[in-house]
C-alpha atoms as a PDB file:
ATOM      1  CA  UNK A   1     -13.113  11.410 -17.614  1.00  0.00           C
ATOM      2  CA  UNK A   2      -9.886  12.795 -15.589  1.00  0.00           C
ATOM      3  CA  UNK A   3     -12.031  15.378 -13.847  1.00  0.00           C
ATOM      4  CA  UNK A   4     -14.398  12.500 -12.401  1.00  0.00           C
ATOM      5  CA  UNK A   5     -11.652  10.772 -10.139  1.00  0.00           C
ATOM      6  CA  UNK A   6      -9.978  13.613  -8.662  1.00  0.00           C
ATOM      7  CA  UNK A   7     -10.645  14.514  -5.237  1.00  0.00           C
ATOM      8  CA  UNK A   8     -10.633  17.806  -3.747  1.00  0.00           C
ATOM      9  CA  UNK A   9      -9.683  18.658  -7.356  1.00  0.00           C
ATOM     10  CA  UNK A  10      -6.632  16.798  -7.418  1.00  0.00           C
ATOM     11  CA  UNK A  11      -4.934  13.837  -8.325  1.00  0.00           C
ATOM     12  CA  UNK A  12      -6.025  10.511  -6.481  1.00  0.00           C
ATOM     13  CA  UNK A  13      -3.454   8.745  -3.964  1.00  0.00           C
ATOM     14  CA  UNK A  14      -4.283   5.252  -2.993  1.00  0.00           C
ATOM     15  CA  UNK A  15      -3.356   4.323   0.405  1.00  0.00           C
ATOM     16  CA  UNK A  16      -3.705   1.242   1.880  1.00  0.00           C
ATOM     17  CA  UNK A  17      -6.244   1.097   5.366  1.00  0.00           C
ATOM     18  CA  UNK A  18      -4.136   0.712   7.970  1.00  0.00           C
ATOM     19  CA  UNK A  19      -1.192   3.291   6.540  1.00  0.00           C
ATOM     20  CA  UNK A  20      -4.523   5.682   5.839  1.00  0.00           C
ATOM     21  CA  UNK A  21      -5.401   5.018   9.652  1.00  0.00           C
ATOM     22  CA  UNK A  22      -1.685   5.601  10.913  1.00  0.00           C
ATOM     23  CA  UNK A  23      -1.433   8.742   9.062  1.00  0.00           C
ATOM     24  CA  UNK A  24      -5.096   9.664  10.542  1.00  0.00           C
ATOM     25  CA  UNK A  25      -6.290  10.601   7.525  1.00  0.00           C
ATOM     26  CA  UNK A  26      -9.471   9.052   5.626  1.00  0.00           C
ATOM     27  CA  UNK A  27     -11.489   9.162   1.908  1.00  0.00           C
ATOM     28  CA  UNK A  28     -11.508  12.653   0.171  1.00  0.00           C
ATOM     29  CA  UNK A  29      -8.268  14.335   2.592  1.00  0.00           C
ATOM     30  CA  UNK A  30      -5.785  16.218   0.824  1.00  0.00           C
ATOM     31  CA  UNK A  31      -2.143  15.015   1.718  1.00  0.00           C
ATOM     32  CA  UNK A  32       1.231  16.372   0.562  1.00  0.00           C
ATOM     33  CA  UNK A  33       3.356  13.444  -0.671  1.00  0.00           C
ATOM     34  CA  UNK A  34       7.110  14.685  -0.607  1.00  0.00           C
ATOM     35  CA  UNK A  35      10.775  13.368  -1.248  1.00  0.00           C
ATOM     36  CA  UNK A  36      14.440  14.266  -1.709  1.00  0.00           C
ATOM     37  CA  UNK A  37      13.057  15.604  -4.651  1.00  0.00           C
ATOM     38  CA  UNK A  38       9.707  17.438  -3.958  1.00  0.00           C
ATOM     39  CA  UNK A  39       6.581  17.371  -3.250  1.00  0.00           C
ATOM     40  CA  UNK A  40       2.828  17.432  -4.481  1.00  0.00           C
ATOM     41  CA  UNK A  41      -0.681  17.146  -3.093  1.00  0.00           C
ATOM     42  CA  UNK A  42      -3.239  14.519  -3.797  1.00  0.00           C
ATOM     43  CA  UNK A  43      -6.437  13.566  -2.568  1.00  0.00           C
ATOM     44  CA  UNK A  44      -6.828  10.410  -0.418  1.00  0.00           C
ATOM     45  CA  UNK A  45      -8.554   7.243  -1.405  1.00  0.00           C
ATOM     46  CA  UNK A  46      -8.115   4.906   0.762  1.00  0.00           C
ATOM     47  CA  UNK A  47      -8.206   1.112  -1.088  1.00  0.00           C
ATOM     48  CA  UNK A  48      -7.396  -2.289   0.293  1.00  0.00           C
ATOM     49  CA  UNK A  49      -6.170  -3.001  -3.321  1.00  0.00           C
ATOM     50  CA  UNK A  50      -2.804  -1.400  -2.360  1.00  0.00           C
ATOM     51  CA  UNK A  51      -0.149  -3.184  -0.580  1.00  0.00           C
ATOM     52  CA  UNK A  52       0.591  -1.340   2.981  1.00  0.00           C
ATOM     53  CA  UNK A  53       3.617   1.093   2.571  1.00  0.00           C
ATOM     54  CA  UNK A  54       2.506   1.513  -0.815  1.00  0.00           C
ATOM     55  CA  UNK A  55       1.250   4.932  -1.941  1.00  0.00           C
ATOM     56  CA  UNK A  56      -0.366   5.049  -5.385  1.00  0.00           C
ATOM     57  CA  UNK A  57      -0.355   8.043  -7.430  1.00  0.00           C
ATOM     58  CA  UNK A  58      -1.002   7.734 -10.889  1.00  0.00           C
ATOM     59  CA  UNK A  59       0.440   9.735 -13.511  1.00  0.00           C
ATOM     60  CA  UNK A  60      -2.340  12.241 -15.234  1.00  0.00           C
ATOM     61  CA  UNK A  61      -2.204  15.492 -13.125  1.00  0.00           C
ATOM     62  CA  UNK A  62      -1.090  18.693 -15.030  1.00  0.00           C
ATOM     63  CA  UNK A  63       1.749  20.034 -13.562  1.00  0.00           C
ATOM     64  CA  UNK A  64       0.729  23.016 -11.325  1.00  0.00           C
ATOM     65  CA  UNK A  65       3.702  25.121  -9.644  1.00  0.00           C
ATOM     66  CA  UNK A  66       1.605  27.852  -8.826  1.00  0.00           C
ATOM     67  CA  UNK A  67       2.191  27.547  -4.729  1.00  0.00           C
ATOM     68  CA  UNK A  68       5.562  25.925  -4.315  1.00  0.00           C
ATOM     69  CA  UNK A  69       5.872  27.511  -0.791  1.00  0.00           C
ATOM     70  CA  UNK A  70       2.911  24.511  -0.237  1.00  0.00           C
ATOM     71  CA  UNK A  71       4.174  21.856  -2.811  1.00  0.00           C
ATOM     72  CA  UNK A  72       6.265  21.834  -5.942  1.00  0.00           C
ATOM     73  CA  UNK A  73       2.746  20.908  -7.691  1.00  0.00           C
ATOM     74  CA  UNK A  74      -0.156  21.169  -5.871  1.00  0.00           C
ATOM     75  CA  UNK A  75      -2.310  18.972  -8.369  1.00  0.00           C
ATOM     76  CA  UNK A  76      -0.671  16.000  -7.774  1.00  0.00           C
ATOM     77  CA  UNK A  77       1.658  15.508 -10.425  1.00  0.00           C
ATOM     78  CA  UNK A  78       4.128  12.422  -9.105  1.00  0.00           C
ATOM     79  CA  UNK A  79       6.940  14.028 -11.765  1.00  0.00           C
ATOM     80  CA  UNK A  80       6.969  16.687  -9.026  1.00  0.00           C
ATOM     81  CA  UNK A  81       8.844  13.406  -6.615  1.00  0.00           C
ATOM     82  CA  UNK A  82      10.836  11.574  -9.074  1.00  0.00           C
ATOM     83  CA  UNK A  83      13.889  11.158 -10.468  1.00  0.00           C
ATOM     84  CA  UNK A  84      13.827  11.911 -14.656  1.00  0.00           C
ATOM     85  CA  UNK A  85      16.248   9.751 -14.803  1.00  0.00           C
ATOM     86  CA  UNK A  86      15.713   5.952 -16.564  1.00  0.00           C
ATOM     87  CA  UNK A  87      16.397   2.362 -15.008  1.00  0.00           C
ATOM     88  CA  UNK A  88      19.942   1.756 -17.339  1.00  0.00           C
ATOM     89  CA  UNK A  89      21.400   3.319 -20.334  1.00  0.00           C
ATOM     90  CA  UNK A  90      19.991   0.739 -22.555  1.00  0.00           C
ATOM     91  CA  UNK A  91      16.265   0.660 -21.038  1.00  0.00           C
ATOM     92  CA  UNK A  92      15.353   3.956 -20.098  1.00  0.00           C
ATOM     93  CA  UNK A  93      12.344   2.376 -18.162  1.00  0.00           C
ATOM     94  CA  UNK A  94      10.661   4.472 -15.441  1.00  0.00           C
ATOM     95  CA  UNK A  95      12.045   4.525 -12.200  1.00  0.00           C
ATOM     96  CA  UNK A  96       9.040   6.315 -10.913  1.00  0.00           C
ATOM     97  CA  UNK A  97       8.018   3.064  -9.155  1.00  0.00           C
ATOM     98  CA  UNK A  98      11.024   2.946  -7.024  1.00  0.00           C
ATOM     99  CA  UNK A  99      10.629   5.842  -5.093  1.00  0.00           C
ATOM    100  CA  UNK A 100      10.632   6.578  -1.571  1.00  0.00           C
ATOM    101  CA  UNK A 101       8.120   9.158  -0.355  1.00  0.00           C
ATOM    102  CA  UNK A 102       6.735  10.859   2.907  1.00  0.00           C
ATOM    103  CA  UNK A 103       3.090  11.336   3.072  1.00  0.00           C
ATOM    104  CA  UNK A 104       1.443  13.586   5.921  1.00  0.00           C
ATOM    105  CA  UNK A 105      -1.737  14.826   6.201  1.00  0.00           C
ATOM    106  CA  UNK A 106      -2.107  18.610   4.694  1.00  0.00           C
ATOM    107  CA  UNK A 107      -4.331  20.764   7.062  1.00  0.00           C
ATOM    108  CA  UNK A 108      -3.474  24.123   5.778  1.00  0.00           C
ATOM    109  CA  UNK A 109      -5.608  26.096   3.562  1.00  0.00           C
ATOM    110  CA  UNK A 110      -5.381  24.309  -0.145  1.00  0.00           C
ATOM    111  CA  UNK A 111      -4.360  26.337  -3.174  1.00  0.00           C
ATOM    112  CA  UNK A 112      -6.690  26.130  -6.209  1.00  0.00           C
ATOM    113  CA  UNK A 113      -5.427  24.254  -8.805  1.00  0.00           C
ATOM    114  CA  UNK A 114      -5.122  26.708 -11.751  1.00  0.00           C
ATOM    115  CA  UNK A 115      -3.672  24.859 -14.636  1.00  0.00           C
ATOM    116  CA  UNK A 116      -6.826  24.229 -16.322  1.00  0.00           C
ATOM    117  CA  UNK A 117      -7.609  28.334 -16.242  1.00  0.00           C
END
């Protein structure tokens, strides 16, 4: 079921229209996503169902290090830009949703995904 809604054999990221159009990228590009913390690539799908300057990226993607001089994980792992750390002390929620990312269209040649071999 995974398998079915990656694109270009990664992880889907949701970008709203006009942030997709800004960016100058479209359905089924690859983009790197990065922050303070690092970076991963994920396949655009572009959705009006996402708030502009919201990016999307859901967590299921195996973690895949195996070309950090491209991204940390290049199947689109969002651990790979977030902070392990938890809202408070007595939560311990996920912070994921609170972070701050760059996303820019990835042109180069894409690494395979090889944590499934």
């Amino acid at each position: 079921m995974s398998a079915s809604s990656k694109v270009a054999g990664r992880e889907p990221a949701r970008l709203h229209p006009g942030d997709a159009a800004a960016l100058g990228v479209r359905d089924g590009d690859v983009v790197r996503i990065r922050s303070a913390v690092g970076s991963c690539l994920a396949g655009v799908v572009v959705s009006d169902a996402v708030r502009p300057g919201v990016v999307q990226l859901a967590t299921g993607a195996w973690w895949d290090p195996s070309a950090p001089e491209v991204a940390t994980c290049v199947h689109g792992n969002p651990n790979a830009v977030t902070q392990a750390i938890g809202t408070s002390r007595l939560a311990q929620g996920c912070t994921g949703q609170l972070t701050r990312v760059a996303v820019e269209r990835h042109d180069g040649p894409l690494p395979p995904v090889s944590v499934h071999e």
